[in-house]
Protein backbone atom coordinates (compact mmCIF):
# COMPACT_ATOMS: atom_id res chain seq x y z
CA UNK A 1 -71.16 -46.94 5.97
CA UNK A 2 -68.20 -47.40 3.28
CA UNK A 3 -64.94 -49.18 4.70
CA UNK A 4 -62.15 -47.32 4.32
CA UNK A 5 -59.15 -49.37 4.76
CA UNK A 6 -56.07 -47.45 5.79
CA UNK A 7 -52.34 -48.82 5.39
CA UNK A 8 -50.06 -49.24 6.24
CA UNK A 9 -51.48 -49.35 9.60
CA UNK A 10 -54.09 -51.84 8.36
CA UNK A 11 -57.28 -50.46 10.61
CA UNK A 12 -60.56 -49.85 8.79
CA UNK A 13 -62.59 -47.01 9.47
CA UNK A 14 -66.18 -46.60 9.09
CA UNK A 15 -66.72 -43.49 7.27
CA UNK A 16 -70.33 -42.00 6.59
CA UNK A 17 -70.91 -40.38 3.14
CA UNK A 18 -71.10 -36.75 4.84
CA UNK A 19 -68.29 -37.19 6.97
CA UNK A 20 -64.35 -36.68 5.86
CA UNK A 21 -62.77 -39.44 5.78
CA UNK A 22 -59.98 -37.72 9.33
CA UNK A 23 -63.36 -37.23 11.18
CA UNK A 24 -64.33 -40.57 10.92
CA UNK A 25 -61.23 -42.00 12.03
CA UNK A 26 -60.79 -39.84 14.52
CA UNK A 27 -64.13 -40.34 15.56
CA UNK A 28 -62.72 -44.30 15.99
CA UNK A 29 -60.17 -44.10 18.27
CA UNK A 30 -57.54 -42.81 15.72
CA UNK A 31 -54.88 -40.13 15.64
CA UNK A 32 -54.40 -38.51 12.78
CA UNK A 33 -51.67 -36.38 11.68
CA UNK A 34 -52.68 -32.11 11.47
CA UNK A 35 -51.82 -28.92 12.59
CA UNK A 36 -55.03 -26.74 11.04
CA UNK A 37 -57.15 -29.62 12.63
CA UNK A 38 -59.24 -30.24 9.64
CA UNK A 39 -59.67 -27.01 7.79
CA UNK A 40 -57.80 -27.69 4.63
CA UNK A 41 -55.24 -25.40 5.68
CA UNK A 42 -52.22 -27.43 6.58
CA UNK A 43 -52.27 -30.30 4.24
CA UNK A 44 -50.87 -32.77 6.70
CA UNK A 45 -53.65 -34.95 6.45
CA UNK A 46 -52.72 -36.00 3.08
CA UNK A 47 -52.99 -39.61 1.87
CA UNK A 48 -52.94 -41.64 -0.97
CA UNK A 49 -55.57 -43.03 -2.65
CA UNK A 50 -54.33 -46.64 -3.65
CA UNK A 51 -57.83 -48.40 -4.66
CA UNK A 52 -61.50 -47.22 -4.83
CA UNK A 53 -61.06 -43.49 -6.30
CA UNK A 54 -63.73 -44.05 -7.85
CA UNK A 55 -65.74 -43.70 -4.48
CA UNK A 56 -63.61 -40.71 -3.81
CA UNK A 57 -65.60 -37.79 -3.75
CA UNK A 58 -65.32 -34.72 -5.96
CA UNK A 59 -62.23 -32.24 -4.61
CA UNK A 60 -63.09 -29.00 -3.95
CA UNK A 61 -61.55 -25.76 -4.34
CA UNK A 62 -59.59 -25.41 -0.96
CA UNK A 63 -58.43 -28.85 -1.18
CA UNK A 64 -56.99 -28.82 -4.84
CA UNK A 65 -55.27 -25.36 -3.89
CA UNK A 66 -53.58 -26.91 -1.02
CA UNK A 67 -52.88 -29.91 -2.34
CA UNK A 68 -51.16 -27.65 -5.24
CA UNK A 69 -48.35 -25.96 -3.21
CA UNK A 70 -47.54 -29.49 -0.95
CA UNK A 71 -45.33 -31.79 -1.00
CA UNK A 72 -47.75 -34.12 -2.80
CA UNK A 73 -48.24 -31.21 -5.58
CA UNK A 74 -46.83 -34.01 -8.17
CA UNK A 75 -49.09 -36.91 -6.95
CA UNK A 76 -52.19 -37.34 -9.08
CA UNK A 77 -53.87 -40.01 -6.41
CA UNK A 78 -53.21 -37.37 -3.30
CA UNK A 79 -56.39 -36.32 -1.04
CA UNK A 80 -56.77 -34.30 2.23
CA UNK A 81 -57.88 -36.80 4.90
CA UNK A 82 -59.86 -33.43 6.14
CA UNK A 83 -62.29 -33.16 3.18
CA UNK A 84 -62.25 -37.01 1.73
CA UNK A 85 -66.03 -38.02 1.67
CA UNK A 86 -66.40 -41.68 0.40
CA UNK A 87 -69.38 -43.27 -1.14
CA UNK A 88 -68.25 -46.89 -1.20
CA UNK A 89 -64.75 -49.13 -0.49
CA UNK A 90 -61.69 -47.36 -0.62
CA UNK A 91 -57.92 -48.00 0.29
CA UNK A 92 -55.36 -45.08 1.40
CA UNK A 93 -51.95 -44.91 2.35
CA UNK A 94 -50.90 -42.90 5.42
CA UNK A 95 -48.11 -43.54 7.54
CA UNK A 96 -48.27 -42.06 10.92
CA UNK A 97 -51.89 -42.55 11.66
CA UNK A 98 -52.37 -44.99 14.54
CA UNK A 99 -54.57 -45.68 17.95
CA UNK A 100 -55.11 -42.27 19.77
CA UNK A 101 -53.30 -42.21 23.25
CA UNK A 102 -55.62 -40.77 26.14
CA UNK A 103 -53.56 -37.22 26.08
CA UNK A 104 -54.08 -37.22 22.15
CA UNK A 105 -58.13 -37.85 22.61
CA UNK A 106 -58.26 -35.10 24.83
CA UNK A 107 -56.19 -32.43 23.07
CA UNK A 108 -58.18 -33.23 19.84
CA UNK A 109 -61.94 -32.23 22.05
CA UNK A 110 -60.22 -29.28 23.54
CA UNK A 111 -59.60 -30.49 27.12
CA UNK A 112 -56.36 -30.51 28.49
C-alpha cells in the first residue's frame, strides 16, 4: 500500500491504489475536513501535493472543475483528498486533519 505522509500533522496513511487518498485516512482513525463527504462537491478536502506527484493519479473531470472555482483555483499542486488515488510515496499538506474523536467516527458511518 503507498505511504502517504500528511503534514503538518505528520501521520502516515496507508492508502490502496483504488482508494482516495480521505477514505483511507478516514478509514485510519482520521478526521478529515468535508461537508459533501467525499463527492467532489465541496472542495474542502483539498490539499497540497508537496512531494511524489508523480504517484498522484490522473484528475478527473469533477475534480479539476471544482478545484477551478476554489480557493485553491491558483495552486497548480492542489488535489481533492476525495478523489486522490496514489500509486507510490507521496507527501500533502493539510492543516486541520487530525485523530477522529468518538462523536466524529460515528457521524462519519451515519450513527448518531
Amino acid at each position: 500500500m503507498p505511504p502517504v505522509t500528511v503534514l503538518p500533522v505528520g501521520v502516515v496513511v496507508d492508502a490502496t491504489e483504488a482508494e482516495p487518498v480521505m477514505a483511507a485516512a478516514r478509514r485510519q482513525g482520521l478526521w478529515w475536513p468535508t461537508v459533501c463527504g467525499g463527492d467532489a462537491e465541496c472542495g474542502t478536502c483539498w490539499v497540497i501535493v508537496e512531494e511524489g506527484a508523480q504517484h498522484c493519479g490522473p484528475m478527473g473531470e469533477r475534480e479539476r472543475a471544482r478545484l477551478a472555482v476554489g480557493m485553491k483555483a491558483n495552486e497548480p499542486r492542489a488535489r481533492l483528498a476525495c478523489q486522490l488515488r496514489v500509486s507510490g510515496p507521496v507527501t500533502v499538506n493539510r492543516r486541520s486533519v487530525r485523530r477522529a474523536t468518538g462523536s466524529e467516527s460515528n457521524q462519519e458511518r451515519g450513527e448518531v
